[in-house]
C-alpha atoms as a PDB file:
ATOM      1  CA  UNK A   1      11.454   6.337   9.128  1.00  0.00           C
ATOM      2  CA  UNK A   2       8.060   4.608   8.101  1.00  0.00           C
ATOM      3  CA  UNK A   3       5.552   6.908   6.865  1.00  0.00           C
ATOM      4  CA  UNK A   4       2.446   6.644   8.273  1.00  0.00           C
ATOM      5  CA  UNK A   5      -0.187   5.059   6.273  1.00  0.00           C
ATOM      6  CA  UNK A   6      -3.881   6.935   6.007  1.00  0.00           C
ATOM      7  CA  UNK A   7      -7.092   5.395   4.272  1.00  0.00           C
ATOM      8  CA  UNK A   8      -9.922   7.574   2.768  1.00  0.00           C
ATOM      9  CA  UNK A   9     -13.230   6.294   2.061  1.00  0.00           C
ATOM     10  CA  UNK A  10     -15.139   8.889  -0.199  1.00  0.00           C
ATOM     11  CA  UNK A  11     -17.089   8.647  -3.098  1.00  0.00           C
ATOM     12  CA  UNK A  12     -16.216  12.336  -4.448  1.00  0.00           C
ATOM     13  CA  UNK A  13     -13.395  11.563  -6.702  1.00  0.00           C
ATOM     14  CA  UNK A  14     -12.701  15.100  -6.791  1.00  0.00           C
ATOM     15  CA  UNK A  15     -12.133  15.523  -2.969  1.00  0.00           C
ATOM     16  CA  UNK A  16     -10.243  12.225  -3.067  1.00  0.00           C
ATOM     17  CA  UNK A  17      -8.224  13.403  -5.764  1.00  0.00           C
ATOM     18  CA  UNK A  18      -6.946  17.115  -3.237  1.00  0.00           C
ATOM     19  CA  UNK A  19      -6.402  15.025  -0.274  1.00  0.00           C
ATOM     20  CA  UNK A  20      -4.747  12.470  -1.741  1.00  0.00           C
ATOM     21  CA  UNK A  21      -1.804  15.500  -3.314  1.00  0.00           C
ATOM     22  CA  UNK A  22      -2.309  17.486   0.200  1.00  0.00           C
ATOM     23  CA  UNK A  23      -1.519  13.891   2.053  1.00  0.00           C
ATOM     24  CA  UNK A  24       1.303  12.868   0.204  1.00  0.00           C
ATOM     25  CA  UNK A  25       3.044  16.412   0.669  1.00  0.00           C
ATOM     26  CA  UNK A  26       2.595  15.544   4.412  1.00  0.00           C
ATOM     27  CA  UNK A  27       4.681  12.573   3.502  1.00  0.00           C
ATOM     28  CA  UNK A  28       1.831  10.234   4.166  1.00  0.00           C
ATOM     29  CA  UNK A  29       1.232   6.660   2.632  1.00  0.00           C
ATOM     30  CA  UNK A  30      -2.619   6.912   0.940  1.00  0.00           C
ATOM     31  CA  UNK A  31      -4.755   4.219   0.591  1.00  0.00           C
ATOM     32  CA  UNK A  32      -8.308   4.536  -0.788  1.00  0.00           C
ATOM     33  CA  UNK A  33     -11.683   2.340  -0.953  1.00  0.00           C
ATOM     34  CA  UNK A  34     -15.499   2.354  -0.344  1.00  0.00           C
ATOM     35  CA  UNK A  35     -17.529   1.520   2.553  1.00  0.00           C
ATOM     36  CA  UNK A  36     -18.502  -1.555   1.560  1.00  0.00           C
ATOM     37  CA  UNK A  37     -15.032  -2.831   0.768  1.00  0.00           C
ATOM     38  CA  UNK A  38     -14.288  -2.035   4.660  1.00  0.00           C
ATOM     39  CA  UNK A  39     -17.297  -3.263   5.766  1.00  0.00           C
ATOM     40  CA  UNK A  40     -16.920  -6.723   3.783  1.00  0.00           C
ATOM     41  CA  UNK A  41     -13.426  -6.912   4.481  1.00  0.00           C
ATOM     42  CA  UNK A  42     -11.607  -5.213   6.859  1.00  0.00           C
ATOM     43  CA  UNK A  43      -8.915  -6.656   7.657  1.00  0.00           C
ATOM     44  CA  UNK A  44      -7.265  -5.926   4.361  1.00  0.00           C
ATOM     45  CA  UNK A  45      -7.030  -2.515   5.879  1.00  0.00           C
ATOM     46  CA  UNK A  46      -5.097  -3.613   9.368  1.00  0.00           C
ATOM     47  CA  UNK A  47      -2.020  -1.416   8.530  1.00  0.00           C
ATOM     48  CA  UNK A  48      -3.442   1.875   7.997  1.00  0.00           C
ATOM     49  CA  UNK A  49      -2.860   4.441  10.632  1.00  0.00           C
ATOM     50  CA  UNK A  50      -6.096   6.713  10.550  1.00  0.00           C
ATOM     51  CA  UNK A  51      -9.554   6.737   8.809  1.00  0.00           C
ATOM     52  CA  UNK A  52     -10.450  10.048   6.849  1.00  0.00           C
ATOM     53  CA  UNK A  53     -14.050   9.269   5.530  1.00  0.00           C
ATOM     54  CA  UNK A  54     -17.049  11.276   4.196  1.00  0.00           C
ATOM     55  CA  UNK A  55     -19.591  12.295   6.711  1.00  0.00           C
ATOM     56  CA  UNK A  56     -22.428  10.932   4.146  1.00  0.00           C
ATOM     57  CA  UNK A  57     -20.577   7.714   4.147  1.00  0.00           C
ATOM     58  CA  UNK A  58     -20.302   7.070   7.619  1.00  0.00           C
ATOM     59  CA  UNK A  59     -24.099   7.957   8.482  1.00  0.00           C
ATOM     60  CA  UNK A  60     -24.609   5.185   6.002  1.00  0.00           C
ATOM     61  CA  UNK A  61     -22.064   2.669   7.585  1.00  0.00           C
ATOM     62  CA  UNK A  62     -23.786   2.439  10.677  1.00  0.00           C
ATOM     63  CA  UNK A  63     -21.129   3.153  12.617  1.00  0.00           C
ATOM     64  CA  UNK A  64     -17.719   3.001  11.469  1.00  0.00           C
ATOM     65  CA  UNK A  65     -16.371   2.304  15.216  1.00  0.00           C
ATOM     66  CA  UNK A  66     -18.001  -1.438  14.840  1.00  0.00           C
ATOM     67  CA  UNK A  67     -15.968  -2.326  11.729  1.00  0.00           C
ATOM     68  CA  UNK A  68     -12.473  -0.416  12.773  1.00  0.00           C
ATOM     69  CA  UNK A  69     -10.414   0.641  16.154  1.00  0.00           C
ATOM     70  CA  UNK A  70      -8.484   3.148  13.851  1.00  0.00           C
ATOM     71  CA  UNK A  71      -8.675   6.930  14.837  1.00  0.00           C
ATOM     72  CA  UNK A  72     -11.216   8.865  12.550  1.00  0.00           C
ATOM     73  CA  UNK A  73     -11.618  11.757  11.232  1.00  0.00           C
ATOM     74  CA  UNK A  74     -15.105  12.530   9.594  1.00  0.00           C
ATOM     75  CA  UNK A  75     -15.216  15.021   6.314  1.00  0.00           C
ATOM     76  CA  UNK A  76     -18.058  17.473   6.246  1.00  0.00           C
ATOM     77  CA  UNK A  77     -18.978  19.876   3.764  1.00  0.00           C
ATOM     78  CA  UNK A  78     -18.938  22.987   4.770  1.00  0.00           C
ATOM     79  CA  UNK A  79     -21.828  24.379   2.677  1.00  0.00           C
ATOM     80  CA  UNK A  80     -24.143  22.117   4.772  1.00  0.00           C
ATOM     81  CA  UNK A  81     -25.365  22.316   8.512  1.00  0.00           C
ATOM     82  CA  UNK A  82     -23.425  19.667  10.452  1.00  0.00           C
ATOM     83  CA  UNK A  83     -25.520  16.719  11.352  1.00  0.00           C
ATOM     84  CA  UNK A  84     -27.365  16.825  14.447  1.00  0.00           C
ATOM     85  CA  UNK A  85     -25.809  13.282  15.679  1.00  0.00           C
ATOM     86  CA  UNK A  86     -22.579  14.216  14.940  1.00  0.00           C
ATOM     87  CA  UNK A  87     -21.526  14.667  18.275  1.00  0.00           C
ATOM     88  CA  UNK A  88     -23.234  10.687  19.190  1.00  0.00           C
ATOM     89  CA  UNK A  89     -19.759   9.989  17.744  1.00  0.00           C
ATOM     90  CA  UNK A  90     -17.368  10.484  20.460  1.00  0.00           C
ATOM     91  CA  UNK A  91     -14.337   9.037  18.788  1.00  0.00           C
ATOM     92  CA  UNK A  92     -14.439  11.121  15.948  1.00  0.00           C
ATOM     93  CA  UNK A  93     -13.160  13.965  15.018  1.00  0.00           C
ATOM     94  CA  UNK A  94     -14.983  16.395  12.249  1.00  0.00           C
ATOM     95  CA  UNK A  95     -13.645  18.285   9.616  1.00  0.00           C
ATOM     96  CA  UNK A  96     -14.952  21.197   7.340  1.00  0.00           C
ATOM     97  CA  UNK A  97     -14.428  20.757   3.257  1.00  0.00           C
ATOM     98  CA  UNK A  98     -12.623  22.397   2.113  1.00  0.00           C
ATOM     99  CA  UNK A  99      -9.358  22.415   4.119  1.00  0.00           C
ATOM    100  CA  UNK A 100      -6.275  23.817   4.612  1.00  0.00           C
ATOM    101  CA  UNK A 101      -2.878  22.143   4.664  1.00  0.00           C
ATOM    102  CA  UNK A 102      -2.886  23.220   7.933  1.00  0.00           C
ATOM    103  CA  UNK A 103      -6.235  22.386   9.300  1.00  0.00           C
ATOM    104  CA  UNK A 104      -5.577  19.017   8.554  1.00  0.00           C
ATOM    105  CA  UNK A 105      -1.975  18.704   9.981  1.00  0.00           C
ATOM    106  CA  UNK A 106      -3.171  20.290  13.589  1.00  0.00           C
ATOM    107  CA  UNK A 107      -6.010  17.207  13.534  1.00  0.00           C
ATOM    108  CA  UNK A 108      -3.425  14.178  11.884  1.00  0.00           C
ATOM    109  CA  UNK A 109      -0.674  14.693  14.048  1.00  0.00           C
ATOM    110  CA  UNK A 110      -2.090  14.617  17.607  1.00  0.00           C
ATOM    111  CA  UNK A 111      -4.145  11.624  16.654  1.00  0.00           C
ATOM    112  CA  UNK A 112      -1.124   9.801  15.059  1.00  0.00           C
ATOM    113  CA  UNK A 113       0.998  10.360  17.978  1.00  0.00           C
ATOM    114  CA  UNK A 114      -1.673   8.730  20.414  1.00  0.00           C
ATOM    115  CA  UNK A 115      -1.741   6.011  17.692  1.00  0.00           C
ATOM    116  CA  UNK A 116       1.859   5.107  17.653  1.00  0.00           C
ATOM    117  CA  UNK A 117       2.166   4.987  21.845  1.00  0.00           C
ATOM    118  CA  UNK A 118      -0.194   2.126  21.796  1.00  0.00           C
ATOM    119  CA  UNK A 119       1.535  -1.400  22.600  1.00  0.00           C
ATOM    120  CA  UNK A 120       2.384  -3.345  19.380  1.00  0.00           C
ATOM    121  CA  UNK A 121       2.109  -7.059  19.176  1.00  0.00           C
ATOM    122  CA  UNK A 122       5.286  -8.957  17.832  1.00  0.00           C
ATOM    123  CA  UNK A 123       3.348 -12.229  15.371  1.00  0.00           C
ATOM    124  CA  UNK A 124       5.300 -15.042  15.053  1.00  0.00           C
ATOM    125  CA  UNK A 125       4.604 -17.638  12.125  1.00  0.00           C
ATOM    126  CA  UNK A 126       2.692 -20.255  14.362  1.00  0.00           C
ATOM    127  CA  UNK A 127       0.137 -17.227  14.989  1.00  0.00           C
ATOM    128  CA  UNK A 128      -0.819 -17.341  11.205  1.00  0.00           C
ATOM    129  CA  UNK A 129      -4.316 -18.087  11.660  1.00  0.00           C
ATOM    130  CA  UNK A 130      -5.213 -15.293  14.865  1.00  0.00           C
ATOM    131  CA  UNK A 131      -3.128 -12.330  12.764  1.00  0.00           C
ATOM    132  CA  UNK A 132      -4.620 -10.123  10.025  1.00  0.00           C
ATOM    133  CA  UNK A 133      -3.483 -13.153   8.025  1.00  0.00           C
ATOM    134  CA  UNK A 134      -6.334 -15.175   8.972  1.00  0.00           C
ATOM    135  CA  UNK A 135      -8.048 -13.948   5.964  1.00  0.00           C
ATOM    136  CA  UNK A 136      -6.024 -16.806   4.181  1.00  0.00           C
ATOM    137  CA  UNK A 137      -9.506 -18.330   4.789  1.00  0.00           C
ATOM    138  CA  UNK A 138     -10.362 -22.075   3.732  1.00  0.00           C
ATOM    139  CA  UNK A 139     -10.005 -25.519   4.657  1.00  0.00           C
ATOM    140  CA  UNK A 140      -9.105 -27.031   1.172  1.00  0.00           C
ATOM    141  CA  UNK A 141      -5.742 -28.430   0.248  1.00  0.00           C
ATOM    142  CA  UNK A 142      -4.280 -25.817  -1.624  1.00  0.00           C
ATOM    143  CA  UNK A 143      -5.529 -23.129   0.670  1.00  0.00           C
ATOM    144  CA  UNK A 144      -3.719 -25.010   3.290  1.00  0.00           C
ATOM    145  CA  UNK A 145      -0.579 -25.777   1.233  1.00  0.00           C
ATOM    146  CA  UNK A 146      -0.647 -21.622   0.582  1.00  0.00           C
ATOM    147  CA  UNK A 147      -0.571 -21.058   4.447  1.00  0.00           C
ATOM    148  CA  UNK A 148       2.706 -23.734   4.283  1.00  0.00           C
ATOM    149  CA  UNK A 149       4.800 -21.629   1.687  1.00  0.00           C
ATOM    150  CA  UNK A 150       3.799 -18.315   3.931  1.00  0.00           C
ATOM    151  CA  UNK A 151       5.381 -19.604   6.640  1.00  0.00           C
ATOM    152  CA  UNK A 152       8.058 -20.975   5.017  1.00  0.00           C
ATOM    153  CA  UNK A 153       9.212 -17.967   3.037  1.00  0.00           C
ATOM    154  CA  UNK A 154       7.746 -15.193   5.397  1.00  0.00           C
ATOM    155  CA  UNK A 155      10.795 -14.762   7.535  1.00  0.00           C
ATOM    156  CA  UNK A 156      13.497 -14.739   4.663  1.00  0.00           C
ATOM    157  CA  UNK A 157      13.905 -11.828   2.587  1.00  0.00           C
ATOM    158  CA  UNK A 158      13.502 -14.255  -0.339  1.00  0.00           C
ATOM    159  CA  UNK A 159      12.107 -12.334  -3.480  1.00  0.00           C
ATOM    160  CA  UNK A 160       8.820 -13.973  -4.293  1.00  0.00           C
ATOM    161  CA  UNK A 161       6.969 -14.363  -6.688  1.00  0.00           C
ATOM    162  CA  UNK A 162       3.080 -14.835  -7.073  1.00  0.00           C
ATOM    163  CA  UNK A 163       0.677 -16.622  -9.525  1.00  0.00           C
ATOM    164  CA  UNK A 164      -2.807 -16.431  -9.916  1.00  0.00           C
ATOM    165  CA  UNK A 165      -5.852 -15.574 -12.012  1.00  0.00           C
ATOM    166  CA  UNK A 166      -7.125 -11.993 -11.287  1.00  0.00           C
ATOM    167  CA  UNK A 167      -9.220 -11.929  -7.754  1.00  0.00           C
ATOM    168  CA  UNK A 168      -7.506 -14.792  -6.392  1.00  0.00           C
ATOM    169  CA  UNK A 169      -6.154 -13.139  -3.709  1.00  0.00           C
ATOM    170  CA  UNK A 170      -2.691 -12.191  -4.435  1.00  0.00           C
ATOM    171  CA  UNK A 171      -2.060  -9.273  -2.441  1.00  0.00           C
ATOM    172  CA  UNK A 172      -3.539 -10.725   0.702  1.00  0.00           C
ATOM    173  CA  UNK A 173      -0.466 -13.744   0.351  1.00  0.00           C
ATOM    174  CA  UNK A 174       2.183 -10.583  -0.087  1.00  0.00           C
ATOM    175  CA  UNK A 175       0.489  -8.953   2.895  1.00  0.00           C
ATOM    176  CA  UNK A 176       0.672 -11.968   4.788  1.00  0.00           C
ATOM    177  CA  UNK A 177       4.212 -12.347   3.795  1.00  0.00           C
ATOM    178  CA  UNK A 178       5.560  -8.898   4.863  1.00  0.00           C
ATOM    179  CA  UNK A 179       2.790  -9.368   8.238  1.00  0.00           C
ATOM    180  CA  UNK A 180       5.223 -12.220   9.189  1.00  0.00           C
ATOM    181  CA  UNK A 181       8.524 -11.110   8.148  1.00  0.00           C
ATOM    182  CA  UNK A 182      10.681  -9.088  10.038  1.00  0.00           C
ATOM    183  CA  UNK A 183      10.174  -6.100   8.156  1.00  0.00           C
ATOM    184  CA  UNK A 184       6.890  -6.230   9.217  1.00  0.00           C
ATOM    185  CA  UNK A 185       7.090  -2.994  11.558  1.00  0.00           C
ATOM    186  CA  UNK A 186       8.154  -1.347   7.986  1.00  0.00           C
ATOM    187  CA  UNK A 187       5.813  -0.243   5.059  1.00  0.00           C
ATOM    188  CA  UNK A 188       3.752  -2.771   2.989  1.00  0.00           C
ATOM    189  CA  UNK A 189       4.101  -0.294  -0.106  1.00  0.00           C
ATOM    190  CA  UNK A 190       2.109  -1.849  -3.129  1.00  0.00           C
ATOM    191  CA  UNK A 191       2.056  -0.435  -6.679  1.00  0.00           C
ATOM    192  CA  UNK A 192       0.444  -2.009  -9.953  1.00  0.00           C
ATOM    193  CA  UNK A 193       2.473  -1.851 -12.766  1.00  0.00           C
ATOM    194  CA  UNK A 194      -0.521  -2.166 -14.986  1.00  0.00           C
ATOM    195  CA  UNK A 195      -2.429   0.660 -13.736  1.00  0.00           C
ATOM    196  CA  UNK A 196       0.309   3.570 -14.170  1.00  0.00           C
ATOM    197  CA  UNK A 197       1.350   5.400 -17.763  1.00  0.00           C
ATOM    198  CA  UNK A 198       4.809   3.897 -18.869  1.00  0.00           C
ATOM    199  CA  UNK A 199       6.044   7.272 -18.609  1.00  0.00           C
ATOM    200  CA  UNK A 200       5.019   7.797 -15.165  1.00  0.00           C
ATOM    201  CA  UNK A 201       6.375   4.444 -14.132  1.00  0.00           C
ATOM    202  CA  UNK A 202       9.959   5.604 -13.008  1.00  0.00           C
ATOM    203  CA  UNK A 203       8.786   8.323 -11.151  1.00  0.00           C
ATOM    204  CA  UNK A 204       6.280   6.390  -9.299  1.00  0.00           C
ATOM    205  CA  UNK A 205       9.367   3.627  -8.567  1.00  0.00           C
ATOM    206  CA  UNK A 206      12.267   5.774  -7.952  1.00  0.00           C
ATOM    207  CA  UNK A 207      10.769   9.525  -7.171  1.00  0.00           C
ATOM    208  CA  UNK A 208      12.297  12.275  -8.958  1.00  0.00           C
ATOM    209  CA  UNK A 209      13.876  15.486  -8.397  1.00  0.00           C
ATOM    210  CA  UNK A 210      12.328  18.807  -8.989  1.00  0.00           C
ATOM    211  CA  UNK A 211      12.507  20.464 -12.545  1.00  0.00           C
ATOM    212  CA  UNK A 212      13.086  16.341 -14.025  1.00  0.00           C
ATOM    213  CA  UNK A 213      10.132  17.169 -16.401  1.00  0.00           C
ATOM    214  CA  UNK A 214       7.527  19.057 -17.083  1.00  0.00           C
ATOM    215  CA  UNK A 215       5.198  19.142 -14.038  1.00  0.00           C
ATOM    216  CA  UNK A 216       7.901  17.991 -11.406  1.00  0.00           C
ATOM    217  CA  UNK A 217       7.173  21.269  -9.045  1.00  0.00           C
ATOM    218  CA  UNK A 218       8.825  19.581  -6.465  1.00  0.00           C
ATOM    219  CA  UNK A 219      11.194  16.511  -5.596  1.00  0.00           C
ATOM    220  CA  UNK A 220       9.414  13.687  -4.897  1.00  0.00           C
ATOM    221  CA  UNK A 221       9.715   9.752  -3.282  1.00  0.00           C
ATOM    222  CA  UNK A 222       9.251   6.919  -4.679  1.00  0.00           C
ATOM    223  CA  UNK A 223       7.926   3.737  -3.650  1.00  0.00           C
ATOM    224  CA  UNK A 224      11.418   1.807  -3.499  1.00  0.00           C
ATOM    225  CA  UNK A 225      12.315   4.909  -0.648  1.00  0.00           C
ATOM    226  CA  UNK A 226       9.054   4.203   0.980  1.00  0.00           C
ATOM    227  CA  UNK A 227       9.621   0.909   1.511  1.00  0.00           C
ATOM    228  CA  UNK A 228      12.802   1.029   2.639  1.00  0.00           C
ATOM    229  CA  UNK A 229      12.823  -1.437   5.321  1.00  0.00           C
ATOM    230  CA  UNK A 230       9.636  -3.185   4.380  1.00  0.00           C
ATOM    231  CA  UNK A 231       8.164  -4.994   1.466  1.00  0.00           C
ATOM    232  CA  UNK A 232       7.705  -3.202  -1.877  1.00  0.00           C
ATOM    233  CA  UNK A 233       4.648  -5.239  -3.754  1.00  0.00           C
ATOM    234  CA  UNK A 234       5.037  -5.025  -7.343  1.00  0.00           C
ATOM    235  CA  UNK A 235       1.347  -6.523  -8.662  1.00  0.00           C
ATOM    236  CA  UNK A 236       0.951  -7.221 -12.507  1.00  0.00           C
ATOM    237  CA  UNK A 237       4.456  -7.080 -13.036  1.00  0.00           C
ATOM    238  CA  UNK A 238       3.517  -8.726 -16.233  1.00  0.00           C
ATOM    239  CA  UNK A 239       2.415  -5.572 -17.790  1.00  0.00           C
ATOM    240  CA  UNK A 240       5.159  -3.658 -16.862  1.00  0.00           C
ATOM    241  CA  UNK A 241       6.971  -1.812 -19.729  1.00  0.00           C
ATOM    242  CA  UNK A 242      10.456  -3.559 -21.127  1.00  0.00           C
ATOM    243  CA  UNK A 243      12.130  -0.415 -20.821  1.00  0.00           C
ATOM    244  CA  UNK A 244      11.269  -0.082 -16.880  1.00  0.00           C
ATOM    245  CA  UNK A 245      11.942  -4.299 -16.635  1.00  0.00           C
ATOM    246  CA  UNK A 246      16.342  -3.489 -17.415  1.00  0.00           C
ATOM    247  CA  UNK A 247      15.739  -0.840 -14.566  1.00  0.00           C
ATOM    248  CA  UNK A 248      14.091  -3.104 -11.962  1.00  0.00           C
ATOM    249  CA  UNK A 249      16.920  -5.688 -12.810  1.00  0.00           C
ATOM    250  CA  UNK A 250      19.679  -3.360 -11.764  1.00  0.00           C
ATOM    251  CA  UNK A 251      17.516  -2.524  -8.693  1.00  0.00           C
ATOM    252  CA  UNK A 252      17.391  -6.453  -8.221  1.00  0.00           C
ATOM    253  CA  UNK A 253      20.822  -7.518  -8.587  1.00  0.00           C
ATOM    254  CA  UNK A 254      22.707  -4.527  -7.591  1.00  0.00           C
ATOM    255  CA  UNK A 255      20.518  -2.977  -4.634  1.00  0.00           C
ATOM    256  CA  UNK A 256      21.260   0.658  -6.324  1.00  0.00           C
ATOM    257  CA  UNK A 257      18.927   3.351  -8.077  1.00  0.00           C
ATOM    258  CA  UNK A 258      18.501   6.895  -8.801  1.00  0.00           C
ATOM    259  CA  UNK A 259      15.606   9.473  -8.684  1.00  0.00           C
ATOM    260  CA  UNK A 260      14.397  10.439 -12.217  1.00  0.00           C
ATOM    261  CA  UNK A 261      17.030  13.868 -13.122  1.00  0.00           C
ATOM    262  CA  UNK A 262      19.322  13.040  -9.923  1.00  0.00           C
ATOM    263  CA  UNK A 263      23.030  11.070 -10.716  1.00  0.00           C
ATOM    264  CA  UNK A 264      22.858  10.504  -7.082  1.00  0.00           C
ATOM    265  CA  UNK A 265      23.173   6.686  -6.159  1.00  0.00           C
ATOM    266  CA  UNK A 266      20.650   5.619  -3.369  1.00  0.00           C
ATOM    267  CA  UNK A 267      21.245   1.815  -2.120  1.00  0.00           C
ATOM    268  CA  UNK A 268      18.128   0.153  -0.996  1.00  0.00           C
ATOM    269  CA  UNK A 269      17.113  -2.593   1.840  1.00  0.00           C
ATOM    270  CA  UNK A 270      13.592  -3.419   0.505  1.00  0.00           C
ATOM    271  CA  UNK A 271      12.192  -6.870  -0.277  1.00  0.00           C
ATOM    272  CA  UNK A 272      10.304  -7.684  -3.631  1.00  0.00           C
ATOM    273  CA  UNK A 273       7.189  -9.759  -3.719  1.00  0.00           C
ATOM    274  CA  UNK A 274       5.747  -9.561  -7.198  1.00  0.00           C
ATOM    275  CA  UNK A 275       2.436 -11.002  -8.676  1.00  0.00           C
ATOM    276  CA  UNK A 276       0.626 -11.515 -12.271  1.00  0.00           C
ATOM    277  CA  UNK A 277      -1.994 -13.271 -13.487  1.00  0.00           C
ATOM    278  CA  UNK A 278       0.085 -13.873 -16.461  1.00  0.00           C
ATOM    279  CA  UNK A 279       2.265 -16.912 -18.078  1.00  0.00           C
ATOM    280  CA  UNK A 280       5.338 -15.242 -17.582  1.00  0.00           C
ATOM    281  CA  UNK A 281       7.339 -18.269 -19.599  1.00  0.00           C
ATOM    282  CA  UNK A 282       4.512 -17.698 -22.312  1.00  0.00           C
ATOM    283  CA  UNK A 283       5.499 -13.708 -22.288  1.00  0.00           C
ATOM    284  CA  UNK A 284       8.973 -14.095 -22.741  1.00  0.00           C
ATOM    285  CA  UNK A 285       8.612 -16.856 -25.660  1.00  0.00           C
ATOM    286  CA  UNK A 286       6.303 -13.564 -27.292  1.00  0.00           C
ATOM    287  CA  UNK A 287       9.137 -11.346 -25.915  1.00  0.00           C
ATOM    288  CA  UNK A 288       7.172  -9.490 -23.470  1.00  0.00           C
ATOM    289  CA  UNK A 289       8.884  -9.866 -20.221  1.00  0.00           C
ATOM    290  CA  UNK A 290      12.698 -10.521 -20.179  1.00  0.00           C
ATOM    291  CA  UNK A 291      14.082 -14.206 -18.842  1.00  0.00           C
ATOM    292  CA  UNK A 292      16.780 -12.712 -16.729  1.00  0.00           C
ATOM    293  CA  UNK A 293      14.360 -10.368 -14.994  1.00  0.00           C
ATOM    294  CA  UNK A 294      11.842 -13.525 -14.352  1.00  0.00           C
ATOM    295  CA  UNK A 295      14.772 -15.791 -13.117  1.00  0.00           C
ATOM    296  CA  UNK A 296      15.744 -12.819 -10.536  1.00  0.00           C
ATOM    297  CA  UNK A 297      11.925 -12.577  -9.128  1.00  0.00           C
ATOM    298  CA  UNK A 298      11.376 -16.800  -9.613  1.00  0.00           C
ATOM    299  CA  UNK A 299      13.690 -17.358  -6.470  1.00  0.00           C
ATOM    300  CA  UNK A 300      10.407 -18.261  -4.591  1.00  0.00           C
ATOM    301  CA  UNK A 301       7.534 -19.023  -6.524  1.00  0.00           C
ATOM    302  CA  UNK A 302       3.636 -19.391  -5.137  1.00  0.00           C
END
């Protein structure tokens, strides 16, 4: 079972921070960003399942309801009066911080199970340019020629890999990738191998079992178990550790992993896009990145 995926726009890192540990023990996918990244682009945030966003935030938006159909729920601090226009905002739903577990469970769940009764629409490749995917924006040749491999590759569960110079857009071609594929109704789980501690980067990949270090309180996913089903996006895979590269080959050619202290085997049905901004041939001339592990994610290259 997919788990539902929830955005929060809030510019208190600390409140981000508690929601983001009380979401995840709900089993919820977490996605975060500001108001203007929504604003500017918001399609990049099609797959999310709810909005949980600061109530200082959305006064500032100018109404939230004009950029997204999502359900909301609106954050307010309970230290401070609630705003007299708060209840202009019939599709919202309001919130005192600080919250309970379950406070916030009672308000998710109803609102998620309205979500998921409303009539999906199946995209087919020759839709490319009316789906989420129409943010493949441009009328040049290689923009078009990008649009070509999507298509292509989408429906395959091809492992594919994707070059580019930072800000070029590489996540929005593995979105439109899993968008199109059959997986599609499945997570888009992405993780950047850059941005996590090498230490941390097993856990975050193959979960972990409670007691597997210090600070494991509980067993945890990973993202390979979220993403069963759907499309695990591995950006910078450049950077990742050469230690964690021999475990993602085993993953690769042998469909098999196991949860940091477990010696249980769990076989996976997940399909690998991977991007990096860079020379991968370069990096494994400087032995950086192993050759077998870039032949294995090379089977479709954009």
């Amino acid at each position: 079972m997919s788990l539902p995926r929830i955005l929060l726009v809030d510019n208190n890192p600390t409140r981000i921070q508690q929601l983001e540990i009380i979401l995840q023990f709900m089993e919820f996918q977490v996605a975060t960003t500001t108001v203007s990244q929504l604003i500017d682009n918001p399609a990049n945030f099609s797959n999310a399942a709810l909005l949980l966003i600061g109530e200082e935030l959305i006064q500032r938006s100018g109404g939230i309801d004009a950029i997204t159909t999502l359900p909301v729920i609106v954050l307010q601090d309970a230290s401070v009066a609630p705003s007299t226009d708060s209840s202009q905002h019939k599709p919202y739903q309001y919130l005192a911080w600080p919250v309970t577990l379950s406070e916030l469970s009672k308000l998710i769940k109803p609102l998620l199970a309205t979500e998921a009764n409303s009539e999906l629409k199946t995209p087919k490749a020759s839709d490319l340019r009316t789906l989420p995917t129409e943010r493949l924006q441009g009328k040049s040749p290689a923009i078009a020629t990008v649009r070509k491999l999507v298509e292509q590759v989408a429906s395959s569960d091809a492992t594919v890999l994707i070059l580019g110079e930072s800000g070029t857009g590489k996540e929005v071609v593995a979105r439109a990738l899993h968008e199109l594929s059959n997986r599609r109704h499945k997570l888009f789980v992405p993780i950047n191998c850059g941005a996590i501690p090498a230490e941390l980067l097993e856990s975050e990949l193959f979960g972990h079992e409670k007691g597997a270090f210090t600070g494991a309180l509980t067993s945890r996913q990973g993202r390979f178990e979220m993403a069963e089903g759907g499309t695990l996006f591995l950006d910078e895979i450049g950077d990742m550790p050469m230690a964690m590269q021999v475990k993602l080959l085993r993953v690769l050619q042998e469909r098999t992993y196991e949860r940091v202290g477990s010696n249980k085997t769990q076989h996976c049905d997940v399909r690998i896009v991977a991007a990096t901004h860079r020379a991968l041939e370069h990096e494994i001339q400087e032995n950086r990145f192993r050759e077998d592990l870039f032949y294995r994610l090379n089977v479709f290259s954009n």
